[in-house]
Protein backbone atom coordinates (compact mmCIF):
# COMPACT_ATOMS: atom_id res chain seq x y z
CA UNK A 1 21.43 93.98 65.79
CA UNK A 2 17.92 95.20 66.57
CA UNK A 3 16.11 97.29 68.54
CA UNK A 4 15.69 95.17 71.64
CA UNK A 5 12.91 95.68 73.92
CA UNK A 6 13.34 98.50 76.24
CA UNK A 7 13.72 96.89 80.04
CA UNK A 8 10.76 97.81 82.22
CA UNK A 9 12.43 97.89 85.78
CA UNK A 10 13.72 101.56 85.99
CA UNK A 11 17.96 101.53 87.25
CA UNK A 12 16.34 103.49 90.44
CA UNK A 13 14.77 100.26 90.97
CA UNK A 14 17.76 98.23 90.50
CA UNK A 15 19.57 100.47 92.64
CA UNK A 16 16.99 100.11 95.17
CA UNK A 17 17.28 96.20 95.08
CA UNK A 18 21.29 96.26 95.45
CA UNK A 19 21.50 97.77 98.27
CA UNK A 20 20.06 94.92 99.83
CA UNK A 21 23.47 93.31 99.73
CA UNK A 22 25.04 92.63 103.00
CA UNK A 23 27.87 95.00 102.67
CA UNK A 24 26.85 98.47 103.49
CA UNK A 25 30.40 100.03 103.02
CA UNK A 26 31.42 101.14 98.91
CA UNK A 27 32.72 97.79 97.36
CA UNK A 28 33.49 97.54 93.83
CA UNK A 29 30.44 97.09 91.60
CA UNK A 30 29.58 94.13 89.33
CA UNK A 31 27.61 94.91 86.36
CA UNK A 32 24.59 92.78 85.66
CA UNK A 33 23.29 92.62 81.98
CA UNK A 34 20.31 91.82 79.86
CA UNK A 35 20.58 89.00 77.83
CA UNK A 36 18.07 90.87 74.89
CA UNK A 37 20.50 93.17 73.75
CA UNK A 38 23.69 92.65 76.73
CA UNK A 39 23.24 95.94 77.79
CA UNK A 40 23.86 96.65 81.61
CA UNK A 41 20.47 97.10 83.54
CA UNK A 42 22.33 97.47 87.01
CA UNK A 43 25.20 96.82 89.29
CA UNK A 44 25.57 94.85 93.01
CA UNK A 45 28.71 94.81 95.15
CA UNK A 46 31.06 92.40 94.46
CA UNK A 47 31.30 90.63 98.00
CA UNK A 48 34.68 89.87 99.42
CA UNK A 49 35.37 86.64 101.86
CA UNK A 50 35.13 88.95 104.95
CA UNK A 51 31.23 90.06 103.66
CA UNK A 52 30.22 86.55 103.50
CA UNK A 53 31.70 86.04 107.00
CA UNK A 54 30.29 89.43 108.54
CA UNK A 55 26.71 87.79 106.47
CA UNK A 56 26.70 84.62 108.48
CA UNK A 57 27.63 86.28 111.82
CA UNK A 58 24.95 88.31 111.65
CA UNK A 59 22.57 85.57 110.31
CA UNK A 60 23.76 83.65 112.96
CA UNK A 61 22.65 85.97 115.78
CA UNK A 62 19.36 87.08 113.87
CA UNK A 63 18.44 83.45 113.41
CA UNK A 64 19.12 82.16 117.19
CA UNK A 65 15.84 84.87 117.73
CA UNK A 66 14.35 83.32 114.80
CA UNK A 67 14.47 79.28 115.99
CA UNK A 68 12.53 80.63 119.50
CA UNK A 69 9.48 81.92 117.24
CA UNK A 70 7.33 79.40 117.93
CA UNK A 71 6.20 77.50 114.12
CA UNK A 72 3.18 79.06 113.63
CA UNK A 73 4.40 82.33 113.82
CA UNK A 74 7.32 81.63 111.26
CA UNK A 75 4.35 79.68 108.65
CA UNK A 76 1.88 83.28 109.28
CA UNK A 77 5.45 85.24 106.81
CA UNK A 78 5.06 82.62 104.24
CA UNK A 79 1.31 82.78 104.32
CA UNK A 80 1.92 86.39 103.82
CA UNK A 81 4.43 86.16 101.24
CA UNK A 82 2.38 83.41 98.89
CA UNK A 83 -0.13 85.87 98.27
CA UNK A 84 2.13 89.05 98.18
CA UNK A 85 4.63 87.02 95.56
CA UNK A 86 0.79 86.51 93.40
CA UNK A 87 0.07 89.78 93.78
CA UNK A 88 2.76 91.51 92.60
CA UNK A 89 3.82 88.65 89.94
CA UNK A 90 4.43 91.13 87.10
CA UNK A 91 6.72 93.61 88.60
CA UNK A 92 9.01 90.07 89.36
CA UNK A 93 8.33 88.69 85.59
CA UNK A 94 9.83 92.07 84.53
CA UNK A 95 12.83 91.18 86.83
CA UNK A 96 13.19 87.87 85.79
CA UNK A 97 12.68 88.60 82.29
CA UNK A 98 15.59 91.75 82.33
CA UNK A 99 18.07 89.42 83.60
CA UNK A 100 17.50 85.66 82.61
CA UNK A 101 16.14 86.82 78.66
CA UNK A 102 13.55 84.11 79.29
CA UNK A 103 10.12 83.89 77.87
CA UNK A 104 7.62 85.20 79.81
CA UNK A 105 5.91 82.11 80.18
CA UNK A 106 8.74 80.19 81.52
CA UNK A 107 9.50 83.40 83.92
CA UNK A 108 5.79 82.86 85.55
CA UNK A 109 6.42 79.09 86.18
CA UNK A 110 8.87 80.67 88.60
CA UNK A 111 6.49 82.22 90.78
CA UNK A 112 4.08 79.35 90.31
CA UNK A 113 6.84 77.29 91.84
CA UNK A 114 7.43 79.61 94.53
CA UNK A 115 3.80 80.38 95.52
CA UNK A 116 3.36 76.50 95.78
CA UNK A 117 6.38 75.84 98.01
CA UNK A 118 5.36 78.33 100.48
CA UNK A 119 1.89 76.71 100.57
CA UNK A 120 3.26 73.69 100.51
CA UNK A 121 5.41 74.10 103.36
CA UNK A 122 3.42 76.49 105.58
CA UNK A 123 1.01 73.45 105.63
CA UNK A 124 2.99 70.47 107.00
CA UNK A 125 5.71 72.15 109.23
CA UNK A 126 3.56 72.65 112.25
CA UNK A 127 3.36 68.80 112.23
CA UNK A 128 6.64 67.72 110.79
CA UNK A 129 8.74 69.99 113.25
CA UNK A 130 6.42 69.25 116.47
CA UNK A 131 8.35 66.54 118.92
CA UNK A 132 6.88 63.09 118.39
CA UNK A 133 7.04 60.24 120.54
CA UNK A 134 8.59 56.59 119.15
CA UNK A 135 8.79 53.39 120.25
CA UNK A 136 11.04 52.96 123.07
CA UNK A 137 13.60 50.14 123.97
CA UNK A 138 10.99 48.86 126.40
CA UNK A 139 7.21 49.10 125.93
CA UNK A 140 6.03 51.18 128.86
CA UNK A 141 9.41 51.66 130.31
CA UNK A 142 11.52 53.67 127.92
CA UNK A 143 9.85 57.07 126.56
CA UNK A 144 11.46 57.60 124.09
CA UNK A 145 11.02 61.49 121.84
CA UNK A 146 12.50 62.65 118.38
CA UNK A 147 12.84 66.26 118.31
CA UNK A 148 14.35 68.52 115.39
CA UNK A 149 15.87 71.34 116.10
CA UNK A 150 17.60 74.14 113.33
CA UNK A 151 20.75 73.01 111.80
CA UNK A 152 21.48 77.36 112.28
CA UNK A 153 22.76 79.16 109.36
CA UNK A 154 22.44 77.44 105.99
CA UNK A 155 24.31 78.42 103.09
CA UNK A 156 22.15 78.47 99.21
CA UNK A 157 24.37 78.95 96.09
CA UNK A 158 22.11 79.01 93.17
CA UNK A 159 22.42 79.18 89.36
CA UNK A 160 21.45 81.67 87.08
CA UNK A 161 18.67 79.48 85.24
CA UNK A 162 16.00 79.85 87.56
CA UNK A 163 16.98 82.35 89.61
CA UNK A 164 13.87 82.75 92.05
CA UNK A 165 13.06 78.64 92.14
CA UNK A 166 16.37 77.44 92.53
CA UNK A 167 17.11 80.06 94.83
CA UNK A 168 13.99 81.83 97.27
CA UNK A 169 12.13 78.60 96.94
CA UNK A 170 15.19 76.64 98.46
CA UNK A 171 15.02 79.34 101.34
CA UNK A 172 11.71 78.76 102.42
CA UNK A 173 11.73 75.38 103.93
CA UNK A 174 15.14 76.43 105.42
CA UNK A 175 13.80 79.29 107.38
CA UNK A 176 10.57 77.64 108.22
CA UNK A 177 12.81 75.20 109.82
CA UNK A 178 13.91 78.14 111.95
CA UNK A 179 17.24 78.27 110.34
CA UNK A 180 18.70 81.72 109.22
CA UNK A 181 19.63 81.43 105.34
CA UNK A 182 23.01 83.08 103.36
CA UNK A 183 22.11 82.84 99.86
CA UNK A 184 24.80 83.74 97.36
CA UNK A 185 22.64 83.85 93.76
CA UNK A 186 24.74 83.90 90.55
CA UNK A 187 26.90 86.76 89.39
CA UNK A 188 24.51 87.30 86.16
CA UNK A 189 20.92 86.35 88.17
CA UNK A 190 20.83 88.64 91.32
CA UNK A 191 18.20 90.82 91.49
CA UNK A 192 15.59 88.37 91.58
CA UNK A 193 16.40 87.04 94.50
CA UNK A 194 16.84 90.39 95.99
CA UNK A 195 13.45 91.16 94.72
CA UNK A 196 12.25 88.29 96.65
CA UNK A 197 14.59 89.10 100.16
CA UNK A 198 12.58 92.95 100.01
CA UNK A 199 8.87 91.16 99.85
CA UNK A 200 10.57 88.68 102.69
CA UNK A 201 10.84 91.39 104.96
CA UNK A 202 7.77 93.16 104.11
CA UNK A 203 5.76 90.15 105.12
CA UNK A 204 7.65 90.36 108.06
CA UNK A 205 10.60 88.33 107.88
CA UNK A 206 13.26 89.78 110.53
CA UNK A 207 16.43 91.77 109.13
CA UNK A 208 19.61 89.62 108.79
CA UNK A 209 17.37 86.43 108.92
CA UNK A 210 17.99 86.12 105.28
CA UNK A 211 20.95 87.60 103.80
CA UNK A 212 22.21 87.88 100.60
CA UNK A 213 25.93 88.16 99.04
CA UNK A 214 26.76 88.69 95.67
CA UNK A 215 29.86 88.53 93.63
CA UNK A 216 32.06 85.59 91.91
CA UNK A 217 31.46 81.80 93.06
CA UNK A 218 34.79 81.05 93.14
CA UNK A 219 35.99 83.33 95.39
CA UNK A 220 32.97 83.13 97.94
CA UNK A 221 31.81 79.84 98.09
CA UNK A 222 34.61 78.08 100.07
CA UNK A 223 34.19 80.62 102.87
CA UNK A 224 30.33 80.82 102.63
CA UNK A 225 30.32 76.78 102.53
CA UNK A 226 33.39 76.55 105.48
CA UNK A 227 31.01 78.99 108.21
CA UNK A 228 27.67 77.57 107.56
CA UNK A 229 25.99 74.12 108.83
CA UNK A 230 24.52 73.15 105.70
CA UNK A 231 24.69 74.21 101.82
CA UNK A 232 22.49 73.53 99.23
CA UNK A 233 24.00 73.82 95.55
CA UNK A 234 22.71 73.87 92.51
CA UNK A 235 24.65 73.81 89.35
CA UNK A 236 26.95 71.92 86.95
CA UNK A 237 28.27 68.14 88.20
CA UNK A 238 31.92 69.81 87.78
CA UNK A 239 31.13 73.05 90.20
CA UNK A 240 29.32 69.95 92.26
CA UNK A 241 32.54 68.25 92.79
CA UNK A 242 34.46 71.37 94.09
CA UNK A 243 31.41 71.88 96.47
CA UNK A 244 31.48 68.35 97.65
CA UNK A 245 34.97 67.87 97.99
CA UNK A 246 35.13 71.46 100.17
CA UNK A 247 32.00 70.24 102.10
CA UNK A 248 33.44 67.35 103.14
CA UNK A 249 36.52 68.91 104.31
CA UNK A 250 35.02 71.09 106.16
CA UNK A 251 32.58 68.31 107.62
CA UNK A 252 29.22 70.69 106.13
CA UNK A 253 26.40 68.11 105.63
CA UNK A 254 25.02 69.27 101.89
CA UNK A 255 22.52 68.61 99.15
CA UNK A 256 23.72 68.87 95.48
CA UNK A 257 21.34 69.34 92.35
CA UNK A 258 23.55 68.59 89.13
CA UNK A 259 23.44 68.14 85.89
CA UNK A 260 21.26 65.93 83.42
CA UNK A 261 21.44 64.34 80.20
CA UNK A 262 17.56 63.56 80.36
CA UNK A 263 16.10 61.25 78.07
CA UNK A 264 12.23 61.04 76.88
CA UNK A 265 10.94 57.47 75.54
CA UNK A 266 8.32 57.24 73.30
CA UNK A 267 6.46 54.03 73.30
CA UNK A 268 4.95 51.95 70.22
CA UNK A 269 1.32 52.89 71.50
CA UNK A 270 1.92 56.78 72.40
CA UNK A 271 -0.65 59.39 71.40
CA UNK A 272 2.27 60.50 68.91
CA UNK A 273 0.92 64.19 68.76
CA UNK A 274 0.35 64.26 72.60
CA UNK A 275 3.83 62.97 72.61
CA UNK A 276 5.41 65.35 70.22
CA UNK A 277 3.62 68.37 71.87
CA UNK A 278 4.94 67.01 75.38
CA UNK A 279 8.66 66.76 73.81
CA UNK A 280 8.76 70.33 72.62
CA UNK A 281 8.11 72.02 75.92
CA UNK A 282 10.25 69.53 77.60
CA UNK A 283 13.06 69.96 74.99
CA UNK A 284 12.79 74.39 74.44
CA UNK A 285 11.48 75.22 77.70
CA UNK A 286 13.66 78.23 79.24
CA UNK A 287 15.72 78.25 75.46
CA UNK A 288 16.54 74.59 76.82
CA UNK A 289 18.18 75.56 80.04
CA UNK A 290 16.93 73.67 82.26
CA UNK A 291 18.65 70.94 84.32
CA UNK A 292 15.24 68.65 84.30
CA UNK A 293 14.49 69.64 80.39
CA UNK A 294 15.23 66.71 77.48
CA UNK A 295 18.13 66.83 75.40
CA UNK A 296 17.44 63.18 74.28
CA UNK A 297 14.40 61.12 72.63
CA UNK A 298 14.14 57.47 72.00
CA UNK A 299 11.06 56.51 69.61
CA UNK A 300 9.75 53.07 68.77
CA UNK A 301 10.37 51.89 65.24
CA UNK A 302 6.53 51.68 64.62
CA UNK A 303 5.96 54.94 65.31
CA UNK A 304 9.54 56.92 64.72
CA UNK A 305 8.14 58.71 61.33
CA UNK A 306 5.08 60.06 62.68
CA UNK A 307 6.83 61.09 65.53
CA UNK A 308 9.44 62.63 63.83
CA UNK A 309 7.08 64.54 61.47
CA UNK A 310 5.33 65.84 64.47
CA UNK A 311 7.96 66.94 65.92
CA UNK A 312 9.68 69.26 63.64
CA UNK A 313 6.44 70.65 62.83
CA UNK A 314 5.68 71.69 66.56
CA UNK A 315 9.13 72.44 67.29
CA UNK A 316 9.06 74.58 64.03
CA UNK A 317 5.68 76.39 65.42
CA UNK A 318 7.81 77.85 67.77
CA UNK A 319 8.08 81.63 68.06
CA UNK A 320 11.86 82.59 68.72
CA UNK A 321 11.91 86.68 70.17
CA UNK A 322 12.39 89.03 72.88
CA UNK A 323 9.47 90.77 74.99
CA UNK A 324 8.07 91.35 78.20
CA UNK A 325 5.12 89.88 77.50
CA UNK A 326 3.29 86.22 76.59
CA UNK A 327 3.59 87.13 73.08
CA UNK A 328 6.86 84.28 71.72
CA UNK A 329 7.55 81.17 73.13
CA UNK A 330 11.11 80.50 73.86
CA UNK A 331 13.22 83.77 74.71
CA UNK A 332 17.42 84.11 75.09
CA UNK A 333 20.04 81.89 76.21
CA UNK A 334 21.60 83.77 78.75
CA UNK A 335 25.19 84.64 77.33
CA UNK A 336 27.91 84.03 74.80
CA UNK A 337 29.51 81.95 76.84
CA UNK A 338 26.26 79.68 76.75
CA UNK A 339 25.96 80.54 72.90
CA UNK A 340 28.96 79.30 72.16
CA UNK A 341 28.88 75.81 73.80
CA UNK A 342 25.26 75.28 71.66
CA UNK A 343 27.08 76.62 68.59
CA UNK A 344 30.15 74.09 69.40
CA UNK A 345 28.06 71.25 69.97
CA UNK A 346 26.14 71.30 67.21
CA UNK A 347 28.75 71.76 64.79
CA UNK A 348 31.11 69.20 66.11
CA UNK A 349 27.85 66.78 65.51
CA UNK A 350 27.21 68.00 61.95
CA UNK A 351 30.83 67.56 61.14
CA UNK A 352 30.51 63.84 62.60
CA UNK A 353 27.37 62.93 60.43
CA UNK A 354 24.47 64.16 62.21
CA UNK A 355 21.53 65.67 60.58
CA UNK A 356 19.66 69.32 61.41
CA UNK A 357 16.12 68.05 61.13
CA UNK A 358 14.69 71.94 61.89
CA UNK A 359 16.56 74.75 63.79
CA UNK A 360 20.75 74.95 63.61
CA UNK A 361 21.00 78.02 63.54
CA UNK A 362 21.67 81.34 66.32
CA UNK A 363 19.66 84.08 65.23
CA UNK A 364 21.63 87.38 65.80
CA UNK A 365 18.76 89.15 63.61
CA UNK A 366 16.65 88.66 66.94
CA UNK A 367 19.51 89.52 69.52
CA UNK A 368 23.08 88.28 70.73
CA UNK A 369 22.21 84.82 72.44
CA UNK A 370 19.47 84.00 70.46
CA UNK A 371 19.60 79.96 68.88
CA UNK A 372 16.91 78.27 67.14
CA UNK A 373 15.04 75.42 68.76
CA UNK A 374 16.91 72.40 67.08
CA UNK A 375 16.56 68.76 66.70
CA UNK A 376 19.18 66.74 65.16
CA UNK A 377 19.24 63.15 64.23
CA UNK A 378 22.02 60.56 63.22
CA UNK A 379 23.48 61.19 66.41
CA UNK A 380 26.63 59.23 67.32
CA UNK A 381 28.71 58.47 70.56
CA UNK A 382 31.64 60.26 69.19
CA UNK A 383 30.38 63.41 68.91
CA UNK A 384 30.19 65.75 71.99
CA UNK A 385 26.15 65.91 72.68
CA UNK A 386 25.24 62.73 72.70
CA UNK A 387 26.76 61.93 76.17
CA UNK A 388 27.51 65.56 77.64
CA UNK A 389 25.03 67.95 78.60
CA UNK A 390 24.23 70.75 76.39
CA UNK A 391 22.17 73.28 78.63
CA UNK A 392 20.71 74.96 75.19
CA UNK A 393 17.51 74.08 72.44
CA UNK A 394 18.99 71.03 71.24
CA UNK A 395 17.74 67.40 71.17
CA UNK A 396 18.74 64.18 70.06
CA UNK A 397 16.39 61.87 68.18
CA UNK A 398 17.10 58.12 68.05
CA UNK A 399 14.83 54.98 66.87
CA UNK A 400 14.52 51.74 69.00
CA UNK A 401 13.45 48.42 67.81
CA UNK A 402 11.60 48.04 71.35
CA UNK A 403 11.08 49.50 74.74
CA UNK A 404 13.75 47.59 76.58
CA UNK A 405 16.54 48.92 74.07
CA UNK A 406 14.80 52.31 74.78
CA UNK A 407 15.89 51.73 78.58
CA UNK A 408 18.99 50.68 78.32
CA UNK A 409 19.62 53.42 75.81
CA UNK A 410 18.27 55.75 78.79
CA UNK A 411 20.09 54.60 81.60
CA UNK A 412 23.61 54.68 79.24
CA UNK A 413 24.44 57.92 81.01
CA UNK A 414 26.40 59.22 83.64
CA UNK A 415 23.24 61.30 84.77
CA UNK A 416 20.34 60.29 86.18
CA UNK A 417 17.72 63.52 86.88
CA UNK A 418 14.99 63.55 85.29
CA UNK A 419 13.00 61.11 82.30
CA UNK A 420 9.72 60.89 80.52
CA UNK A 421 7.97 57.84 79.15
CA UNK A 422 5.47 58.72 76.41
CA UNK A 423 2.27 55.85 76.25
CA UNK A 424 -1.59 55.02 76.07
CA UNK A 425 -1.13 52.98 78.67
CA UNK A 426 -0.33 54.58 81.91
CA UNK A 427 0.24 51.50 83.87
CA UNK A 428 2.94 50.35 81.65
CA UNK A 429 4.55 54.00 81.86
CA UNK A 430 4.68 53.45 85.31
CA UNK A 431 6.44 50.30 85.01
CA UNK A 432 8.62 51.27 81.97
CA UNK A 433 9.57 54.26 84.81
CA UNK A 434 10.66 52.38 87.40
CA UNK A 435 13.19 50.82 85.12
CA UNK A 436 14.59 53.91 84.52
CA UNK A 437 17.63 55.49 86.18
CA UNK A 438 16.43 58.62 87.16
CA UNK A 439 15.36 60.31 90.65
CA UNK A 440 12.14 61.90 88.60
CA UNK A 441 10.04 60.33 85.86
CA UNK A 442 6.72 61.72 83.98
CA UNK A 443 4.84 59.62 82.56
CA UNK A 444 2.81 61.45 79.58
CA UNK A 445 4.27 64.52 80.35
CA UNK A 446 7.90 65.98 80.11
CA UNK A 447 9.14 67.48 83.64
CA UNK A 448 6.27 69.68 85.24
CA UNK A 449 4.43 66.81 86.56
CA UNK A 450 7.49 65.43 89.03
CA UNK A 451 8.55 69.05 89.65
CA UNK A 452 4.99 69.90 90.77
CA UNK A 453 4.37 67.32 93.23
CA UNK A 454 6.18 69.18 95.98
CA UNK A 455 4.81 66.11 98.64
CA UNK A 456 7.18 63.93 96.73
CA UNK A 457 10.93 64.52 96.63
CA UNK A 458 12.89 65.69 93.51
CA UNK A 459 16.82 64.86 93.22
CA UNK A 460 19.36 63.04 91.08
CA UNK A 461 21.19 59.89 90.89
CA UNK A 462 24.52 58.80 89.39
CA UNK A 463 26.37 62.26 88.58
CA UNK A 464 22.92 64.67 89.17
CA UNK A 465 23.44 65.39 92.65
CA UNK A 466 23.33 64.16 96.13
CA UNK A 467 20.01 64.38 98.19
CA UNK A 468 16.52 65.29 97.25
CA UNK A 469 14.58 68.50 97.73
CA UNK A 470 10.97 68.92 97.78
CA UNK A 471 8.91 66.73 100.09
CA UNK A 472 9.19 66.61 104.46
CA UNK A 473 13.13 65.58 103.30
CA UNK A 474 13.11 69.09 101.88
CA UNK A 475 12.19 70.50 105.27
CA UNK A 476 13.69 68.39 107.65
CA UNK A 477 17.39 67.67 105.96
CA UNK A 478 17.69 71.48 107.49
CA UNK A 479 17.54 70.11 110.91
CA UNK A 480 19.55 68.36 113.50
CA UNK A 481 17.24 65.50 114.32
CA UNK A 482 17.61 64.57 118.06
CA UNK A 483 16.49 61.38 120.34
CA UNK A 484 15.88 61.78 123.72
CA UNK A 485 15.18 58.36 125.88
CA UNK A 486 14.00 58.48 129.39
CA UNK A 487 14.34 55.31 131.21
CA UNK A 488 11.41 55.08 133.58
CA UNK A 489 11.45 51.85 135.14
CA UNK A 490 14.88 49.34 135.82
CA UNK A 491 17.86 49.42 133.90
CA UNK A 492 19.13 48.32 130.50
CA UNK A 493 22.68 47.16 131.28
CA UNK A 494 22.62 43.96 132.88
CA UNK A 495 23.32 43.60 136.39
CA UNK A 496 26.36 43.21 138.17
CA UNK A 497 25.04 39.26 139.20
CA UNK A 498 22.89 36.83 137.26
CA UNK A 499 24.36 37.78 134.37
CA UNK A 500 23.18 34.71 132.86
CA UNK A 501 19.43 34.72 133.95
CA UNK A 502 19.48 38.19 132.62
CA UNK A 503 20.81 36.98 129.15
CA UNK A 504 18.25 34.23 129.07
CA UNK A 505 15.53 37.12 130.35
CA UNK A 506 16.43 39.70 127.65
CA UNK A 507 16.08 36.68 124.93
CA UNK A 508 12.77 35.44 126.11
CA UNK A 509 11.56 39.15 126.31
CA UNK A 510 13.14 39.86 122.43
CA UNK A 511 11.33 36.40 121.35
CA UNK A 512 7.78 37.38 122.91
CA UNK A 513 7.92 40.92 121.07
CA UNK A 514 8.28 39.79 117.68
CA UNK A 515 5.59 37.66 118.38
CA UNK A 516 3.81 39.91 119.71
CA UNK A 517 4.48 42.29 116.85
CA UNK A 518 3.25 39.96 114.32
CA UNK A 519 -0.70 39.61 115.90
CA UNK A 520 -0.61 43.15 116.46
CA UNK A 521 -2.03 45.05 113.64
């Protein structure tokens, strides 16, 4: 093996960040490793049932102080922490980088995200969380308010991918809601997200507002989902299930992010090289692990050579390494675990008939987890990939005589996340999109465009998941919405005589307002 890059976060610093952890007493330690070289750059406590219940008592408490702050107040800490998280962006890219084995690159669109959401967010929730008046039963006489108030303590279990999006960047709409937050991060991913908790409370964040638990999933995230009002998961559609089904027995409302199998259509009159250029960093981004990235392509006839041409030679322009800096392009997949499910897949397809256009191949010369970016063609339904989701640098290439065997083709899939539609037209994109099953869809590009629009929300359909992030959903799904009416004048029940001039009354009056409400502008 060689000489991997030394990590640049010193273990005092490591040690620093675990003991962040909720549980202050000695607690057996779990050891977090580098996916460069799998050596051990750290340890955390591995939480017990009774630390995530201790966490959301004392979230609980800390956050009933929290709701009273009045919103401006709460937006003035994310203020503070979008330009802190800018500021000190490469002492988190280190973090990032020691733990995830990601490119640097990829590690920065993290803190792009994050910055953004706390703009985002510190912008509308004065307005989206003030009381506003709606139409009453009765012009004039019914006043009638909508007020949200904090659902209290919500519960985040994230995934290891993106471990400071998928995580910190969940958090913030949460707590700007006035809701007190219990994240549990993966097992492999933590220290990022502590990272983030310590600039949380340095931009003034209250202690025990926002706590943190680490340790196994499946051994704290029925208690963590039982004791909090809402959780927001993020993972596999199988680990979405389990949440579901425990959500639902314990009557938790929830929003799942799942899995995706996400297909990319290139059109007869695509830019091909645009197109091809588009494909790779939708298809290698983050070694391919990425729940939004493409694992499948669908290419018009007329252009399918070209295309194909194109893309092996920018997928083969690739650089492949470790390094804590901008200098390769796609980094490590995350562990052997994840190696070997790329491995599997792609040999059960090559033993089935499919073809290794470029990649194929894990590079141990370059570190443990290390797999070429690969695209494979001849693709069949029998073989593993072509319907279940890899979660590595592999895509599927496939010609179509024409774009509405490209959608169907598309929508064949028990996922619907994320798509791309690849044309010169972006008009027909648009309506090529709309066709698609899919709760996201770029048109000439691959994911970043959807995923940056934070004003519009970002979820699955089918098997991806259950609700939508991003958007004033985003904020307000972590509140209790409430109605108050105030009846000013009369009563709505009908009286105790004249029941039937009250009948004919309440007709007349029902008959004149949708009258009424079609002059009115």
């Amino acid at each position: 093996m060689p000489d991997a890059p030394s990590v640049p976060v010193s273990t005092d610093r490591f040690d620093a960040l675990a003991r962040l952890v909720t549980p202050q007493a000695d607690r057996q330690q779990l050891s977090v490793r580098a996916p460069y070289d799998d050596s051990v750059v750290g340890t955390v406590p591995l939480c017990s049932p009774d630390d995530v219940q201790a966490a959301v008592t004392d979230a609980r408490t800390a956050g009933d102080e929290w709701a009273a702050w009045p919103v401006e107040d709460r937006v003035a800490v994310f203020h503070r922490f979008h330009d802190a998280l800018l500021d000190r962006r490469e002492s988190l890219l280190d973090v990032i980088q020691s733990e995830t084995g990601k490119a640097r690159a990829d590690a920065l669109e993290e803190i792009l995200d994050a910055a953004a959401t706390a703009r985002y967010y510190t912008t509308i929730a004065e307005r989206e969380l003030t009381s506003t008046h709606r139409a009453g039963a009765i012009p004039l006489m019914t006043k009638t308010v909508e007020h949200h108030h904090p659902v209290g303590v919500v519960g985040i279990i994230s995934p290891w991918n993106y471990p400071l999006s998928l995580s910190v960047s969940e958090a913030i709409p949460a707590l700007l809601a006035g809701n007190a937050v219990v994240l549990k991060p993966d097992e492999g991913t933590p220290f990022t997200a502590l990272w983030a908790l310590e600039l949380l409370r340095e931009c003034g964040l209250p202690d025990d507002v926002f706590q943190v638990v680490t340790g196994e999933g499946p051994r704290l995230g029925e208690p963590l989902i039982e004791q909090v009002a809402y959780v927001s998961f993020t993972g596999s559609t199988e680990v979405g299930r389990i949440v579901a089904e425990t959500a639902g027995r314990h009557l938790t409302d929830c929003s799942l992010e799942l899995g995706g199998k996400n297909p990319l259509l290139v059109l007869d009159d695509a830019d091909v090289e645009k197109a091809a250029r588009g494909a790779v960093r939708g298809c290698f981004a983050n070694a391919g692990q990425l729940c939004i990235s493409i694992e499948r392509i669908y290419v018009h006839e007329t252009v399918a050579d070209e295309f194909r041409d194109a893309l092996i030679r920018e997928t083969r322009g690739l650089t492949l390494d470790a390094g804590y800096d901008y200098g390769h392009d796609v980094g490590s997949l995350l562990d052997r675990e994840l190696l070997e499910k790329v491995t599997t897949h792609v040999e059960d397809a090559v033993e089935k008939g499919a073809t290794v256009l470029t990649g194929g191949r894990a590079r141990p010369d370059l570190g443990p987890y290390f797999y070429e970016p690969t695209v494979l063609t001849d693709v069949t339904p029998e073989m593993t990939l072509a319907d279940e989701e890899t979660f590595g640098p592999v895509v599927s290439l496939y010609e179509v005589e024409s774009v509405s065997e490209a959608i169907d083709r598309a929508n064949d899939s028990a996922y619907g996340l994320n798509a791309s539609v690849w044309t010169a037209r972006p008009q027909r994109g648009e309506q090529v999109a709309a066709r698609l099953d899919a709760g996201t869809v770029n048109v000439n590009e691959a994911y970043a465009a959807a995923w940056a629009s934070i004003d519009a929300p970002m979820g699955g359909m089918k098997d991806s998941g259950v609700g939508r992030r991003h958007g004033r959903h985003g904020l307000l799904k972590y509140t209790e919405s409430q109605t108050v009416a105030t009846q000013r004048l009369g009563l709505l029940s009908p009286p105790k005589r004249g029941k039937q001039v009250w009948a004919t009354g309440a007709t007349l009056g029902l008959r004149a307002w949708k009258r009424l409400a079609e002059v009115l502008p």
